[in-house]
N, C-alpha and C. Protein backbone atom coordinates (compact mmCIF):
# COMPACT_ATOMS: atom_id res chain seq x y z
N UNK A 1 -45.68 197.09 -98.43
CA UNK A 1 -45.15 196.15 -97.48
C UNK A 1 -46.28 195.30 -96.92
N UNK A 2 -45.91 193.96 -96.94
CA UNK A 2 -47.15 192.89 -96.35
C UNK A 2 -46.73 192.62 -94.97
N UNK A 3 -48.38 192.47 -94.33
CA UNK A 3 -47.95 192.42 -92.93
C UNK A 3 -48.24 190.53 -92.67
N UNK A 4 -47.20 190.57 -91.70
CA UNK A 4 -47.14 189.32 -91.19
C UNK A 4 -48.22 188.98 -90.37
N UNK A 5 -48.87 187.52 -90.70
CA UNK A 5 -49.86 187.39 -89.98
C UNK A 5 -48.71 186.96 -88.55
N UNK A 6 -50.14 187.13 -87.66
CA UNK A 6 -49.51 186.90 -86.21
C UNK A 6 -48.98 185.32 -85.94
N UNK A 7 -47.78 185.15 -84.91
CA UNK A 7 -47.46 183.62 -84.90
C UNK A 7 -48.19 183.07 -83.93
N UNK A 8 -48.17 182.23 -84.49
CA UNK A 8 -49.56 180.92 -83.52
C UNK A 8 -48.60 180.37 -82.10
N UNK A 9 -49.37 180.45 -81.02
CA UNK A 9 -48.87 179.88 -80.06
C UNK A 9 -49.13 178.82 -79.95
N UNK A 10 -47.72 177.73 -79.52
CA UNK A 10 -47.71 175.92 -79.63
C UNK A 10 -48.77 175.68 -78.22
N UNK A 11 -49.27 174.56 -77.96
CA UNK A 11 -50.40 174.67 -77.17
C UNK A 11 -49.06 174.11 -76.25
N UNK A 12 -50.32 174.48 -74.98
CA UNK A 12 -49.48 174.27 -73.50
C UNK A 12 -48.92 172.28 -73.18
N UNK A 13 -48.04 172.02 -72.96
CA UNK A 13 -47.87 170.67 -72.79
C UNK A 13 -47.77 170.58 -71.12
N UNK A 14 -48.68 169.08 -70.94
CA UNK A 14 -48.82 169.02 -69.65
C UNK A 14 -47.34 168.31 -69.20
N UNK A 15 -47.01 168.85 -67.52
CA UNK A 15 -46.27 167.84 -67.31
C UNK A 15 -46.58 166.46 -67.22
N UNK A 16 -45.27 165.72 -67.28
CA UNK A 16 -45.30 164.14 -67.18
C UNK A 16 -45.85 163.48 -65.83
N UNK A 17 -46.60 162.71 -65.84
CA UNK A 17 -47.54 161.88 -64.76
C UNK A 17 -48.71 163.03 -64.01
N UNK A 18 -48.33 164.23 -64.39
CA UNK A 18 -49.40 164.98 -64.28
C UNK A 18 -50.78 164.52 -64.31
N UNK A 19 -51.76 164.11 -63.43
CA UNK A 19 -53.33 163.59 -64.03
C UNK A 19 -54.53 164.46 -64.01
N UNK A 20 -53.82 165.72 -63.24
CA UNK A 20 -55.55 166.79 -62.96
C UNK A 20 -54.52 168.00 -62.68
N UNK A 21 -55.38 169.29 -63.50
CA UNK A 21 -54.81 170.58 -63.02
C UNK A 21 -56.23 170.93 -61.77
N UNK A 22 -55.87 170.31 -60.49
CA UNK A 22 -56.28 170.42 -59.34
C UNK A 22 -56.06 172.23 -58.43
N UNK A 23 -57.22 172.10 -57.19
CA UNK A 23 -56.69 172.92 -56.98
C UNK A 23 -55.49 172.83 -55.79
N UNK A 24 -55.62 171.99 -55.14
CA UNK A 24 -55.27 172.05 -53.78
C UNK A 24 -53.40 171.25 -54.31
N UNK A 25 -52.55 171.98 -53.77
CA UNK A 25 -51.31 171.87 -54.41
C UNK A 25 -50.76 170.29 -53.08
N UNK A 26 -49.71 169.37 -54.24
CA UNK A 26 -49.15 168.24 -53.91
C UNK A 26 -48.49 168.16 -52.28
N UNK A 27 -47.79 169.82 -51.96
CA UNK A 27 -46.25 169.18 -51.29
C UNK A 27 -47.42 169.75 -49.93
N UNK A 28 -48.16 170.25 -49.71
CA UNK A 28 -48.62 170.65 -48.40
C UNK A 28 -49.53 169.53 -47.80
N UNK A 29 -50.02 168.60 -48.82
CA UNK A 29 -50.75 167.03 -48.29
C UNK A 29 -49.72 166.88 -48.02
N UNK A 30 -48.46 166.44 -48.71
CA UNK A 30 -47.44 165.63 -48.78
C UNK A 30 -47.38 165.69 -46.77
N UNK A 31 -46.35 167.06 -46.85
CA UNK A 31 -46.05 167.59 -45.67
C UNK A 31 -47.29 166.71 -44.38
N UNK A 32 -48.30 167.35 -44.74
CA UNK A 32 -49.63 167.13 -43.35
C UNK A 32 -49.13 165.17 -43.57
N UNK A 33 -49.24 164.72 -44.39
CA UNK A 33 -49.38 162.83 -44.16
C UNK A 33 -48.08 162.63 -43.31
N UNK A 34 -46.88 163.46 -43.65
CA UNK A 34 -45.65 163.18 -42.91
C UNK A 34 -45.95 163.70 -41.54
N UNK A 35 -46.36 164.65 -41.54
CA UNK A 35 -46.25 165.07 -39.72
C UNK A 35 -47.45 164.11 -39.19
N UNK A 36 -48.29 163.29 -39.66
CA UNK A 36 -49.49 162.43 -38.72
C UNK A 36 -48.43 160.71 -38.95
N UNK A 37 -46.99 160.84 -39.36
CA UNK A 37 -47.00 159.43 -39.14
C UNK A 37 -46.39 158.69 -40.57
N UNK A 38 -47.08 159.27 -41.69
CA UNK A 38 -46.63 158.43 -42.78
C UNK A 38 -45.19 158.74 -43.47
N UNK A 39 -43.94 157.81 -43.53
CA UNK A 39 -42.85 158.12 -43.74
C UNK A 39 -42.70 158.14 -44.82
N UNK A 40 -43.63 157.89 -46.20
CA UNK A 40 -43.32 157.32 -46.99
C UNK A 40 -44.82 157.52 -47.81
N UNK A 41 -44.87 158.15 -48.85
CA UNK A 41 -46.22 158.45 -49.43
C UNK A 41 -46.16 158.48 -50.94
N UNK A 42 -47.04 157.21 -51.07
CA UNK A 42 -47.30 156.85 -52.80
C UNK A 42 -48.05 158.52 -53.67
N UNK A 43 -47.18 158.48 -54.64
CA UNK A 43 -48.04 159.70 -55.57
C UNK A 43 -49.51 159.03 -55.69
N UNK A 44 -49.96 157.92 -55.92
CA UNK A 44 -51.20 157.62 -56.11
C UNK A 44 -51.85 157.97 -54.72
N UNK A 45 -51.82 157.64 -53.79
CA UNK A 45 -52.33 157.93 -52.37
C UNK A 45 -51.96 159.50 -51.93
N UNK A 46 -51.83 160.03 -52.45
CA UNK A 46 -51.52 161.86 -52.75
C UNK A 46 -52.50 162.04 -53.47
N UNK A 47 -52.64 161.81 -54.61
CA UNK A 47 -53.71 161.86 -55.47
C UNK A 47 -55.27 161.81 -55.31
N UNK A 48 -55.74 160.33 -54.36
CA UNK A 48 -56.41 159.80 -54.09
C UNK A 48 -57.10 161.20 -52.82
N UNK A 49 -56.43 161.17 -51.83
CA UNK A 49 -56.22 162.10 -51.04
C UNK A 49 -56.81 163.66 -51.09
N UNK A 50 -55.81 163.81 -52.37
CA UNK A 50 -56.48 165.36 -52.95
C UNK A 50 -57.47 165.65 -53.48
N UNK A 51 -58.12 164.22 -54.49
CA UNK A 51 -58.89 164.38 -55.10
C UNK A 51 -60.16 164.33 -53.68
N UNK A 52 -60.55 163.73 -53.07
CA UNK A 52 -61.45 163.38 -51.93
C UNK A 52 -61.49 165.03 -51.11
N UNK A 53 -60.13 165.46 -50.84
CA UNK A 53 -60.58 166.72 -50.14
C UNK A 53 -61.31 167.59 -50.76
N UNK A 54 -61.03 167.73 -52.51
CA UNK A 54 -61.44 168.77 -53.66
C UNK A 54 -62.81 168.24 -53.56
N UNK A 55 -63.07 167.09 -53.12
CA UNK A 55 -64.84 166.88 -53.84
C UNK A 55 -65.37 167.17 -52.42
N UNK A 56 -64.59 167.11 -50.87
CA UNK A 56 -65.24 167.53 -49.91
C UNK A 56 -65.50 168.86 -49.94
N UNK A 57 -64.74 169.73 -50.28
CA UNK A 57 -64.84 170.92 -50.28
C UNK A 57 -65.74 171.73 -51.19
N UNK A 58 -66.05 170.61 -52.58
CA UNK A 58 -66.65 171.64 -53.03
C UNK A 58 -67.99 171.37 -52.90
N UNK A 59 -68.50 170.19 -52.04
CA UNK A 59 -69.59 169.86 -51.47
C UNK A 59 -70.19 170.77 -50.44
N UNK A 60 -69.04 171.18 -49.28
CA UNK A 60 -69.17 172.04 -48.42
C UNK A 60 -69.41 173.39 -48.73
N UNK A 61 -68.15 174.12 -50.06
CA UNK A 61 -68.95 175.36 -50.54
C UNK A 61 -70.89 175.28 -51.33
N UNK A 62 -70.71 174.52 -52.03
CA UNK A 62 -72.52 174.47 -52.41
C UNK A 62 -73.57 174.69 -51.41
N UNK A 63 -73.09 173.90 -50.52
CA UNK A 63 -74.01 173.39 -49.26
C UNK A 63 -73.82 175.40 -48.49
N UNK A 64 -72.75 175.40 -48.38
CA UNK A 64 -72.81 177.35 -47.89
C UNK A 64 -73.54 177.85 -48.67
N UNK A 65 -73.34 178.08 -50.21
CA UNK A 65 -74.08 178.74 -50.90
C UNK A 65 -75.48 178.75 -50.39
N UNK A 66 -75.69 178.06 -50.94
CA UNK A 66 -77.36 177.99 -50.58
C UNK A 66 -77.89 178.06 -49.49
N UNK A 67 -76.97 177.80 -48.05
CA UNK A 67 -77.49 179.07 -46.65
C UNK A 67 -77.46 180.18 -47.17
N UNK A 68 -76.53 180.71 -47.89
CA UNK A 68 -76.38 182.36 -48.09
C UNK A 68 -77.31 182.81 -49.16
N UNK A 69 -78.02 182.25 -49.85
CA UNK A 69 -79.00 182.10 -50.25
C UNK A 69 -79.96 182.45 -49.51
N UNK A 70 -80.40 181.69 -49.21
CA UNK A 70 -81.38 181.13 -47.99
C UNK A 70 -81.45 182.95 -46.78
N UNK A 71 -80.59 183.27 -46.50
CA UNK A 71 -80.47 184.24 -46.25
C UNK A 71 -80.33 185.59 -47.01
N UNK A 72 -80.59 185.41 -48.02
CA UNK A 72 -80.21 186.61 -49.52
C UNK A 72 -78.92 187.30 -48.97
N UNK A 73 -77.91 186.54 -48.72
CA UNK A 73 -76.75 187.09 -48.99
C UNK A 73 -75.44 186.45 -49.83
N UNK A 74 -74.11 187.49 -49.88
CA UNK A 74 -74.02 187.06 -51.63
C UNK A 74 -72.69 186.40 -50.61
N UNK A 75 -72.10 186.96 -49.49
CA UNK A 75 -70.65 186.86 -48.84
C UNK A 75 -70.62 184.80 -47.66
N UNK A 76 -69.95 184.43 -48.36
CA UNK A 76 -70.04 182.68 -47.52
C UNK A 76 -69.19 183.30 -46.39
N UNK A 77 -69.77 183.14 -45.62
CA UNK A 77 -68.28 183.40 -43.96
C UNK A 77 -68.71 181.69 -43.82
N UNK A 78 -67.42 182.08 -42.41
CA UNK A 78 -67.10 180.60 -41.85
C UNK A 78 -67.94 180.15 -40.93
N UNK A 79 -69.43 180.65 -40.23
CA UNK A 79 -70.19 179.96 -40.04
C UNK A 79 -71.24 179.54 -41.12
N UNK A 80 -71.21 180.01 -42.26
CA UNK A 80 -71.98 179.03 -43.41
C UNK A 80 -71.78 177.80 -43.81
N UNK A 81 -69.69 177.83 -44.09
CA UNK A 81 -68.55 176.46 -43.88
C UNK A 81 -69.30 175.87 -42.46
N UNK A 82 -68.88 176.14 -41.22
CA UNK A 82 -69.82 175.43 -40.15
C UNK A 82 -70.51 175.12 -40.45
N UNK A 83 -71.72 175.32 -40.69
CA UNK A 83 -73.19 174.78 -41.03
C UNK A 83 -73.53 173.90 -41.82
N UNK A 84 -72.27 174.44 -43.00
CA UNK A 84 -72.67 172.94 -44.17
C UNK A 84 -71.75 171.99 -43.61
N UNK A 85 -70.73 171.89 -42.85
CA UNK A 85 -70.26 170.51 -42.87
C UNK A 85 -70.48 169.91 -41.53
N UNK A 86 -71.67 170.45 -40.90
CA UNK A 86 -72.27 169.62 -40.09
C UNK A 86 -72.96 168.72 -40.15
């Protein structure tokens, strides 16, 4: 008896207008722009938005790192976050 080779998995398809597997998820900006005022929010200005917080943030974790560094330790707490985004 011949064994079946294994079946190939079809690759993952992105959703439609999808532009970044980001981390910071759509509907909780969405939400925060509606409660400061905005009735009405372009997916591009969501986008724009998310992408700017993702590059603040991961500016702010580096910038911790390397206090915790700096201190030979391996754990970022939230006065390291303090420190770097001062």
């Amino acid at each position: 008896m011949a064994k079946k080779a294994p079946a190939k998995k079809a690759p993952a398809k992105k959703a439609a207008g999808k532009k970044s597997d980001g981390y910071i998820a759509k509907a909780p900006i969405r939400r925060l722009m509606k409660k400061e005022g905005a009735n009405l929010v372009a997916a591009e200005a969501l986008d724009k938005l998310i992408s700017f917080l993702e590059g603040s943030a991961a500016t702010a974790t580096k910038e911790a790192i390397k206090i915790c560094k700096v201190d030979k330790r391996k754990r970022v707490t939230a006065s390291d976050i303090r420190a770097a985004t001062r």
